[in-house]
Protein backbone atom coordinates (compact mmCIF):
# COMPACT_ATOMS: atom_id res chain seq x y z
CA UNK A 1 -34.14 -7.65 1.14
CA UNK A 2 -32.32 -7.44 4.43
CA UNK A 3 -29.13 -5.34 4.36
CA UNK A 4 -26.19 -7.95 5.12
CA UNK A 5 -23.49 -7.02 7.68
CA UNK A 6 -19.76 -6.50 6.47
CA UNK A 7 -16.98 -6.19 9.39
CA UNK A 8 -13.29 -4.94 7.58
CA UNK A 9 -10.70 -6.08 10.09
CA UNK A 10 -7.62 -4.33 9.86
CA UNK A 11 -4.07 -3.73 11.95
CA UNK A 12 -2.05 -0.65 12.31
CA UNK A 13 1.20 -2.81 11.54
CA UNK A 14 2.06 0.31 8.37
CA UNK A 15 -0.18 2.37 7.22
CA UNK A 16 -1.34 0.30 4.23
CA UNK A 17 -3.74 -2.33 5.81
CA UNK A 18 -6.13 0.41 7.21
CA UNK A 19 -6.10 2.88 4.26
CA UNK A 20 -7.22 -0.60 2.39
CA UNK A 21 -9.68 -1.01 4.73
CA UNK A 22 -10.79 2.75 4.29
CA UNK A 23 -11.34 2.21 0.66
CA UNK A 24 -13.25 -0.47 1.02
CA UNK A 25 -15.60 1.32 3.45
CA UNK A 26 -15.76 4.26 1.03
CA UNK A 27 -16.41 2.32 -1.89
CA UNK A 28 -19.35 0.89 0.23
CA UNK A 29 -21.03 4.55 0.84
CA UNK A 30 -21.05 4.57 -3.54
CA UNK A 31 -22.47 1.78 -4.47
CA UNK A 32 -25.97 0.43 -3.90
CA UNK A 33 -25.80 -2.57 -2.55
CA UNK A 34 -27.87 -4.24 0.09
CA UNK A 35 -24.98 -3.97 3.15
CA UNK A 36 -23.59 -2.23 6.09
CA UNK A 37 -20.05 -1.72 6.60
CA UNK A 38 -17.84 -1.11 9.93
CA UNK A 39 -14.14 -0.69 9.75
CA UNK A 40 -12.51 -1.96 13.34
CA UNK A 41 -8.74 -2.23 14.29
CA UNK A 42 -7.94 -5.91 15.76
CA UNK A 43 -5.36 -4.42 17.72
CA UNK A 44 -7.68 -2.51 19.97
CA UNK A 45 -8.81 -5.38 21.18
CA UNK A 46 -5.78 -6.52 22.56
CA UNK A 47 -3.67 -5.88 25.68
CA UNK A 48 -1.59 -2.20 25.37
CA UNK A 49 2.01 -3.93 25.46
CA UNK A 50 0.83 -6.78 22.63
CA UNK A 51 -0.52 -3.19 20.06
CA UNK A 52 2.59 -1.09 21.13
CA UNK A 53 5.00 -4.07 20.24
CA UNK A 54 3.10 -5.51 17.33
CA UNK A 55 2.68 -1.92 15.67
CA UNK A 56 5.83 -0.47 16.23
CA UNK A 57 8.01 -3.66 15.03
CA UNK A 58 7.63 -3.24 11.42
CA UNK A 59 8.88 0.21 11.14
CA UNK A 60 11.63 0.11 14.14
CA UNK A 61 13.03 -3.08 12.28
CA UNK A 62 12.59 -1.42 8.67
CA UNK A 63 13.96 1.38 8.99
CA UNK A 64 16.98 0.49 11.66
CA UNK A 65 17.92 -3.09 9.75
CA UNK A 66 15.96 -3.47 6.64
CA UNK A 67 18.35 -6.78 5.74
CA UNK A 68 17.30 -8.16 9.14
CA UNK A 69 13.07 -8.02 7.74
CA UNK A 70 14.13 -9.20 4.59
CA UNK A 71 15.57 -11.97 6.47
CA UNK A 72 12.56 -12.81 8.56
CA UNK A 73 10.53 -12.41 6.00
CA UNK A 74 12.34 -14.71 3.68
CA UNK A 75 12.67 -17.78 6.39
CA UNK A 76 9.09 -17.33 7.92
CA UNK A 77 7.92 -17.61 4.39
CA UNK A 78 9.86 -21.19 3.65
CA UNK A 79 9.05 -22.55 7.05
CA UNK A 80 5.39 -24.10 8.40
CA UNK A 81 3.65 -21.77 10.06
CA UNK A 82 1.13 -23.08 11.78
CA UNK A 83 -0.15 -22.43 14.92
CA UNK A 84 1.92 -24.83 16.95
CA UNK A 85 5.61 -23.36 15.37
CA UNK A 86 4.33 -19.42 15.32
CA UNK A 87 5.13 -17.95 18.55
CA UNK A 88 3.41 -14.83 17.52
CA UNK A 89 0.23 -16.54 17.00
CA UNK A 90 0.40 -18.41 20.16
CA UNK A 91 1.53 -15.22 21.60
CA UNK A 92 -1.76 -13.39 20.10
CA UNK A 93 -4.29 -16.43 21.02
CA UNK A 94 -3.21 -16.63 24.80
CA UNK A 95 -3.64 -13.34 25.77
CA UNK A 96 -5.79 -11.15 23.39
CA UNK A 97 -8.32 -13.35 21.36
CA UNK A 98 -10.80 -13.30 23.86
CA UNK A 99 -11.83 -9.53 23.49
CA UNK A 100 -11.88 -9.77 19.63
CA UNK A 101 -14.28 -12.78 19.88
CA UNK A 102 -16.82 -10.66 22.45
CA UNK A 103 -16.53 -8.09 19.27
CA UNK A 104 -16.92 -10.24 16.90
CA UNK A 105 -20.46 -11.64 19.12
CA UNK A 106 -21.74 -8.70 19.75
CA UNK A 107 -21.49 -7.29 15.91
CA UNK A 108 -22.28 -10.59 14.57
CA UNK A 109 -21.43 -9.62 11.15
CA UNK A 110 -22.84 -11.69 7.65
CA UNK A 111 -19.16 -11.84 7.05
CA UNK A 112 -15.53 -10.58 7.94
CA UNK A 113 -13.47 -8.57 5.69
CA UNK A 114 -9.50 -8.78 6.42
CA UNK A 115 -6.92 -6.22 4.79
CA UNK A 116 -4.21 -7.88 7.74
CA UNK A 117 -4.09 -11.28 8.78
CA UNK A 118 -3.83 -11.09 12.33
CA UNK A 119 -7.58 -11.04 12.84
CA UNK A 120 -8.40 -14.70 11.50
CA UNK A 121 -4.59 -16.08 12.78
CA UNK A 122 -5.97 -14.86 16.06
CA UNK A 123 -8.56 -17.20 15.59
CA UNK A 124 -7.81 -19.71 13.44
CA UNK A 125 -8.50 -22.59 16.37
CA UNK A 126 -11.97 -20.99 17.14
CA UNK A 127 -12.98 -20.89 12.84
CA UNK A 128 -11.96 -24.76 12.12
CA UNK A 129 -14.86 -25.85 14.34
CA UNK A 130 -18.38 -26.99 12.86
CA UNK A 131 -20.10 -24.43 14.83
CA UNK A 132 -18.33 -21.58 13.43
CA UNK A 133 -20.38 -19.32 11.15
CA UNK A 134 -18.81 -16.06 10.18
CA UNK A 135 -17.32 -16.65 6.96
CA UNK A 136 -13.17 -14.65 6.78
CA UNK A 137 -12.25 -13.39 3.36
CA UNK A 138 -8.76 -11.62 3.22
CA UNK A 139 -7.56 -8.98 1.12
CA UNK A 140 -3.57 -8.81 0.80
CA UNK A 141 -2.02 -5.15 0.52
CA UNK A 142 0.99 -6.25 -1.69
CA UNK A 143 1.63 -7.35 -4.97
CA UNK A 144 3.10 -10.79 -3.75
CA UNK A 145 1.73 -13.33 -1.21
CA UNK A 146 3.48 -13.89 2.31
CA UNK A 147 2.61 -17.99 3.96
CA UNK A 148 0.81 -15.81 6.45
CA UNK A 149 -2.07 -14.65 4.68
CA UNK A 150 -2.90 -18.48 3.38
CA UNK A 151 -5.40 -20.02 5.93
CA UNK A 152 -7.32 -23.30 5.24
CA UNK A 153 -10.58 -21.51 7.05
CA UNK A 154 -10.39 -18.60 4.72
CA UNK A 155 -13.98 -18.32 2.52
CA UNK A 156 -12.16 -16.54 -0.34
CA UNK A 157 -8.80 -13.99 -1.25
CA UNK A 158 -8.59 -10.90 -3.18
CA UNK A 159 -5.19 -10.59 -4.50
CA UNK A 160 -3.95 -8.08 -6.60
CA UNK A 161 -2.12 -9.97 -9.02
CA UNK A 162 -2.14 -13.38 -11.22
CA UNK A 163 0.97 -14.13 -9.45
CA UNK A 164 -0.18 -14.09 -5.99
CA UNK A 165 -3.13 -16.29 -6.93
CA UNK A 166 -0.36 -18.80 -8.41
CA UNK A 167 1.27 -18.92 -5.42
CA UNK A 168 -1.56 -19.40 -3.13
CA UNK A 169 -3.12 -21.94 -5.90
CA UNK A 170 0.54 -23.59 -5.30
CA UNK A 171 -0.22 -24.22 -1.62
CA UNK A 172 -2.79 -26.47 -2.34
CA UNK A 173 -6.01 -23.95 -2.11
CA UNK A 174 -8.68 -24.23 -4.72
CA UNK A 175 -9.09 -21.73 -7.99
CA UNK A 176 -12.62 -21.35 -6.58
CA UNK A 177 -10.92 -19.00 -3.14
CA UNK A 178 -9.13 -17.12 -5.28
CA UNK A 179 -10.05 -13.83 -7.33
CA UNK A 180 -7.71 -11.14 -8.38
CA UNK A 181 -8.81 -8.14 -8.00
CA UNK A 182 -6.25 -5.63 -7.40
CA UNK A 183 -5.55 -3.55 -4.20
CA UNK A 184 -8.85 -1.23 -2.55
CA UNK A 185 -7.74 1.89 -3.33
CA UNK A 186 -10.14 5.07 -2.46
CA UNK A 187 -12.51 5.89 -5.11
CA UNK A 188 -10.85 9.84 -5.81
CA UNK A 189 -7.82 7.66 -7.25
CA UNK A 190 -9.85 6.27 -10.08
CA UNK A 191 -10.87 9.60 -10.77
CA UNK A 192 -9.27 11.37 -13.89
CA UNK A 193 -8.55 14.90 -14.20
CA UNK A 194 -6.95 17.48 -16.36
CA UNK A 195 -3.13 17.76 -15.55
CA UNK A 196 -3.67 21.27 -15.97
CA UNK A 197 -5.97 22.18 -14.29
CA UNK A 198 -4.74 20.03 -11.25
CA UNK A 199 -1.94 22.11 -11.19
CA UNK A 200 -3.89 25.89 -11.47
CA UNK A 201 -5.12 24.63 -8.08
CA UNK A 202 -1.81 24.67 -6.78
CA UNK A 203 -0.58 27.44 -8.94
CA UNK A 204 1.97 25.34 -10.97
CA UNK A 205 3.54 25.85 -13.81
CA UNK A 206 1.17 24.24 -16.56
CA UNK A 207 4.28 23.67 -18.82
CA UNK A 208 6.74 22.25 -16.37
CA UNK A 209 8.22 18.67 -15.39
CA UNK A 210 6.83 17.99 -12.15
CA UNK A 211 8.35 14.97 -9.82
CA UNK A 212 7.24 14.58 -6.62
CA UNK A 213 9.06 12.45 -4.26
CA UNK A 214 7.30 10.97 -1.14
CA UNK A 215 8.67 10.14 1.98
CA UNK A 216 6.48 7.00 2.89
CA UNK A 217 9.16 5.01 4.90
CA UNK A 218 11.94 7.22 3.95
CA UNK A 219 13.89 8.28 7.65
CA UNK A 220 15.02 11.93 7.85
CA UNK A 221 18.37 10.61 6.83
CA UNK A 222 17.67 9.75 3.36
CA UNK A 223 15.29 12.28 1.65
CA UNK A 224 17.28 14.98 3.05
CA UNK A 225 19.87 13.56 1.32
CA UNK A 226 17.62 12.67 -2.05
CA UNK A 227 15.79 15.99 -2.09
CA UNK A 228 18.97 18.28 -2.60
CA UNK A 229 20.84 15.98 -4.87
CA UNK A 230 18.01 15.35 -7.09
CA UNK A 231 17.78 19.68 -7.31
CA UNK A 232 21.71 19.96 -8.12
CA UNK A 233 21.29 16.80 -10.71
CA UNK A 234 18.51 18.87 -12.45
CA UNK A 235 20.08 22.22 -12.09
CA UNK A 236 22.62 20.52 -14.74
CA UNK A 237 20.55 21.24 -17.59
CA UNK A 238 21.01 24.49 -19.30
CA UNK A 239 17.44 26.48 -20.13
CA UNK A 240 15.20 24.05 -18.51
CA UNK A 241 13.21 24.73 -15.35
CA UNK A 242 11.72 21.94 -12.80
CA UNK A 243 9.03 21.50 -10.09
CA UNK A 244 9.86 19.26 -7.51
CA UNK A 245 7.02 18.33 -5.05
CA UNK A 246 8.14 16.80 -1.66
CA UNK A 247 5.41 15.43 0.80
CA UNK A 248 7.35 15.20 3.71
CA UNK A 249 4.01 13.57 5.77
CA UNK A 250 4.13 13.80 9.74
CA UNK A 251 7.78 13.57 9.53
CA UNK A 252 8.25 17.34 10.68
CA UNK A 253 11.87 16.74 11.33
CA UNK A 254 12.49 16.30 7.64
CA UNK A 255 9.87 19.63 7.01
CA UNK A 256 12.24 21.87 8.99
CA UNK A 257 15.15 20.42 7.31
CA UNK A 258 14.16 20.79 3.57
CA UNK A 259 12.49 23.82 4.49
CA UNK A 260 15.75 25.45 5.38
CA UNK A 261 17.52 24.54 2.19
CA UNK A 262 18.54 27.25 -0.46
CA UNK A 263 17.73 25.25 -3.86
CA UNK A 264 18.93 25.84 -7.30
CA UNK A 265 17.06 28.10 -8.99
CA UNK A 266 15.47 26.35 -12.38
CA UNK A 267 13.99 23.66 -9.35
CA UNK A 268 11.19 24.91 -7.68
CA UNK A 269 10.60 22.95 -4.92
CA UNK A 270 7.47 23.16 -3.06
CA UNK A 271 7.04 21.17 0.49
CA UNK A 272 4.07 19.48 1.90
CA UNK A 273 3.45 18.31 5.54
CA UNK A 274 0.70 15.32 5.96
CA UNK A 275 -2.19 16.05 2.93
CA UNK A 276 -5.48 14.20 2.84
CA UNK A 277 -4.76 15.22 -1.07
CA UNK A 278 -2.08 12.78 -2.06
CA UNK A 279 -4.56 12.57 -5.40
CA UNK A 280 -4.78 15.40 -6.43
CA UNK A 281 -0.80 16.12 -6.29
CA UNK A 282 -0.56 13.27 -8.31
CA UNK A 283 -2.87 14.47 -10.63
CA UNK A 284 -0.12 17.26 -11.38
CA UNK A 285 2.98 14.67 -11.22
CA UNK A 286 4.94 13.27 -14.41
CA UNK A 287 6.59 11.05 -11.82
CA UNK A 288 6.96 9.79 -8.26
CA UNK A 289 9.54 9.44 -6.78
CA UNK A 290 8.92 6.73 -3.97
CA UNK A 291 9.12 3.89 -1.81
CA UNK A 292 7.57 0.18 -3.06
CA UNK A 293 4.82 0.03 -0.44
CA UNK A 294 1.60 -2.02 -1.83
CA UNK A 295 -1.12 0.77 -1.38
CA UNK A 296 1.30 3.83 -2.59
CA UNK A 297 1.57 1.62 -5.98
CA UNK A 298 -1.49 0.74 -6.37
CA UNK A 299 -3.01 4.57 -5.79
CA UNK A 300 -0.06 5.63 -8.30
CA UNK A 301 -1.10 3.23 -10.97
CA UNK A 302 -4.82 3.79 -10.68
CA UNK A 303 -3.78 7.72 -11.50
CA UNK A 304 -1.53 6.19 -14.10
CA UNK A 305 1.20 8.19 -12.73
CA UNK A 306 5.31 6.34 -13.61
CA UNK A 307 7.15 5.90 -10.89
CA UNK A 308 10.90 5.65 -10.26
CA UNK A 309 11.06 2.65 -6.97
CA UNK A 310 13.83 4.07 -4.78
CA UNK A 311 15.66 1.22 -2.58
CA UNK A 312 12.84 -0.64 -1.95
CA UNK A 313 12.74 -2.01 1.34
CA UNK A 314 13.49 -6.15 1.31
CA UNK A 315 10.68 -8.60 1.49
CA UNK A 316 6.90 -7.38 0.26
CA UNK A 317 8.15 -4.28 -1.32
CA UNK A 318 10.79 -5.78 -3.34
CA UNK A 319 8.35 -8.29 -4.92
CA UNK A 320 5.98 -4.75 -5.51
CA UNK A 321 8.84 -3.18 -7.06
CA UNK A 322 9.57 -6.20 -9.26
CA UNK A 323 5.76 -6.42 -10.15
CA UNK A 324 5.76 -3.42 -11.73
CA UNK A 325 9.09 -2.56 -13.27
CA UNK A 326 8.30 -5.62 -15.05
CA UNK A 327 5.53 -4.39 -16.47
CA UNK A 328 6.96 -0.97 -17.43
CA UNK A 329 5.04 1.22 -15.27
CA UNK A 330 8.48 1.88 -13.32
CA UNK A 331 12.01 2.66 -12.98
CA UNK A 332 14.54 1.07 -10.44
CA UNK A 333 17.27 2.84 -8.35
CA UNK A 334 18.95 1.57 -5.39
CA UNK A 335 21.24 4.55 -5.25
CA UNK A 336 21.76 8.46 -5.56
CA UNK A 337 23.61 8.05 -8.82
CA UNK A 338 21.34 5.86 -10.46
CA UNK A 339 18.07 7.89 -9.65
CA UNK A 340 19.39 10.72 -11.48
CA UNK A 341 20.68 8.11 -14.45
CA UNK A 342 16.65 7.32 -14.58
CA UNK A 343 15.54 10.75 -14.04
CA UNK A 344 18.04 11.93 -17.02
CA UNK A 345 16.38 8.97 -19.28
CA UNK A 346 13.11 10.34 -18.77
CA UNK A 347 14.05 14.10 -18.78
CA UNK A 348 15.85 13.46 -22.53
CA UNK A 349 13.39 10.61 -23.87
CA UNK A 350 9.80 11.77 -23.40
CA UNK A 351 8.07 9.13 -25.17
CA UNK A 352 9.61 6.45 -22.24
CA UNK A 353 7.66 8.10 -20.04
CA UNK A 354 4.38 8.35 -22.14
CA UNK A 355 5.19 4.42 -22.51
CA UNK A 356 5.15 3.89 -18.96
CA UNK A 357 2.21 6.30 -18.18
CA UNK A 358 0.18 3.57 -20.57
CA UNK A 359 1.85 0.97 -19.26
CA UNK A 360 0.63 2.11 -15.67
CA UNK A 361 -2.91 2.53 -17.17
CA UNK A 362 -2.59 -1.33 -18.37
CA UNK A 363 -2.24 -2.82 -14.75
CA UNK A 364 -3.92 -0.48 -12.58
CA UNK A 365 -7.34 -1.59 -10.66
CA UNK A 366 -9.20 1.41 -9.59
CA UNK A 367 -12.48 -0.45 -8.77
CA UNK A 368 -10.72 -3.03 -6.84
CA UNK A 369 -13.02 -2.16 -3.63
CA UNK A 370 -16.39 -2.22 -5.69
CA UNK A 371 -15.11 -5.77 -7.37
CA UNK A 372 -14.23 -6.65 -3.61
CA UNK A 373 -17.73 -6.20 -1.88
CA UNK A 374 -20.03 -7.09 -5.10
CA UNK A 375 -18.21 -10.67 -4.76
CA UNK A 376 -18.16 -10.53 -0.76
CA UNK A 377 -22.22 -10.35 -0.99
CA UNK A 378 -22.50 -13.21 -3.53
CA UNK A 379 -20.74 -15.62 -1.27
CA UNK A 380 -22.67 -14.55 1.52
């Protein structure tokens, strides 16, 4: 049987979309399966100014006016947007499709795999026409459905929740394009291991409450800020000790900061710069401690790690947060004061957080990625 050709499209527009991507192509090198995978970004294929502005905007806009992206967000999603009204799009087909189409010739992949979708929007005129033949299927990184992602030339979506497939379903697509799958995670996530023994690796107290916080979209201004008062909240209770577990990322500003701190001394607080181990701290973690971003949740619940969602960002991240504090496998805090109200609840009620640890177990999808390509090759 000939090996079938899988291209996963992705755009550095957060960091989400490509670690999705990743997964995928990991989960690929585990299973046997007749294919052959290649991970591309679409924005290297367009002109330098269009992948500065495009991949920058997100997080400039985010982190500077986060009520300004809910905004957009909200009023893009009530309004058409097809190609005509998007000036994006028409932005995108003028002046960059035309290198992405020589790639997509000259790989001539059995089909097109999308964790962003910029790739097919960028060619939505070119893949309505009878001659087309690569079929697009798109994998959304969040736990609700933007307008964006829907697009009538789409062979098929992979959504992580029954929601999202409502809501796509309500735009007039067919049950048949729609599976949910869950988010591609990387396979180490689904893996489980011995608290314990997680933390002798990192020579943590066995015994311990460990939270780690990370800083995902946090700016220096706020965990340097959340780090310290979450230390002087726990330092409040008499005879019991802490670890606190910071991953700080490339954010080296924040490093220096934190790492300059004098801390109370029942909170042991241990910093981390960018880790390709994010797993394996979780595997010592009773909690997070983090942003709402789709892929950060989704490798969280596949370790069936509780999480307390601080100030989710509007937009896609408020409709993760509300996804899974819904479900129980979270807390919500939108300020100082109320993370440590959660972070008491779960210090003096231990069995809420055993609830929400099973409650994590209930939604996560660990082999999201292998569900993913198996279906990609039978509609191929």
């Amino acid at each position: 049987m000939k090996k079938k050709s899988i291209l996963v499209l992705s755009a550095t527009a957060g960091a989400g979309h490509v670690r999705a991507a990743e997964a995928l192509v990991e989960a690929s090198h585990l299973l046997s399966l007749p294919i052959t995978i290649q991970h591309i970004d679409v924005l290297d294929y367009t002109s330098r100014p269009f992948k500065k502005l495009y991949s920058e905007t997100y997080t400039l806009i985010v982190n500077n006016s986060p009520k300004l992206w809910g905004y957009l967000y909200k009023t893009t999603e009530s309004k058409s947007l097809d190609r005509k009204k998007s000036f994006l799009m028409k932005l995108f087909d003028s002046f960059n499709y035309q290198k992405f189409l020589q790639a997509l010739n000259d790989h001539q992949p059995d089909a097109a795999l999308c964790t962003h979708f910029l790739p097919y929007w960028g060619i939505s005129h070119k893949m309505s026409k009878p001659e087309w033949r690569i079929p697009f299927f798109a994998v959304p990184t969040d736990y609700g459905i933007h307008s964006l992602w829907m697009n009538p030339w789409l062979k098929r979506y992979y959504v992580a929740t029954a929601e999202a497939a409502w809501t796509i379903k309500s735009r007039g697509f067919s049950d048949e394009k729609i599976l949910v799958t869950g988010i591609p995670v990387m396979p180490q996530f689904g893996l489980s291991v011995d608290q314990h023994v997680a933390r002798e690796e990192f020579s943590l107290d066995p015994h311990t409450l460990t939270i780690m916080v990370l800083s995902g979209g946090y700016g220096v201004g706020v965990l340097d800020e959340l780090v310290p008062s979450v230390a002087l909240f726990l330092s409040k209770f008499e005879r019991k000790e802490f670890q606190l577990l910071v991953v700080c990322g490339r954010n080296r500003k924040l490093y220096n900061k934190l790492n300059a701190m004098n801390f109370p001394s029942n909170v042991k607080v241990y910093l981390y710069q960018f880790v390709p181990y994010i797993d394996k701290l979780m595997d010592c973690a009773d909690v997070l401690i983090t942003k709402a971003g789709g892929l950060t949740v989704s490798e969280a619940l596949a370790k069936n790690l509780p999480m307390i969602i601080y100030d989710p960002f509007p937009g896609q991240e408020g409709l993760n947060a509300t996804y899974i504090i819904e479900r129980g496998a979270a807390l919500g805090a939108i300020n100082f004061s109320l993370l440590n109200y959660k972070l008491k609840q779960l210090i003096e009620e231990p069995r809420l957080l055993e609830h929400m640890k099973a409650n994590a177990k209930k939604i996560a999808r660990p082999n999201a990625a292998k569900e993913i390509l198996a279906d990609v090759l039978r509609n191929i």
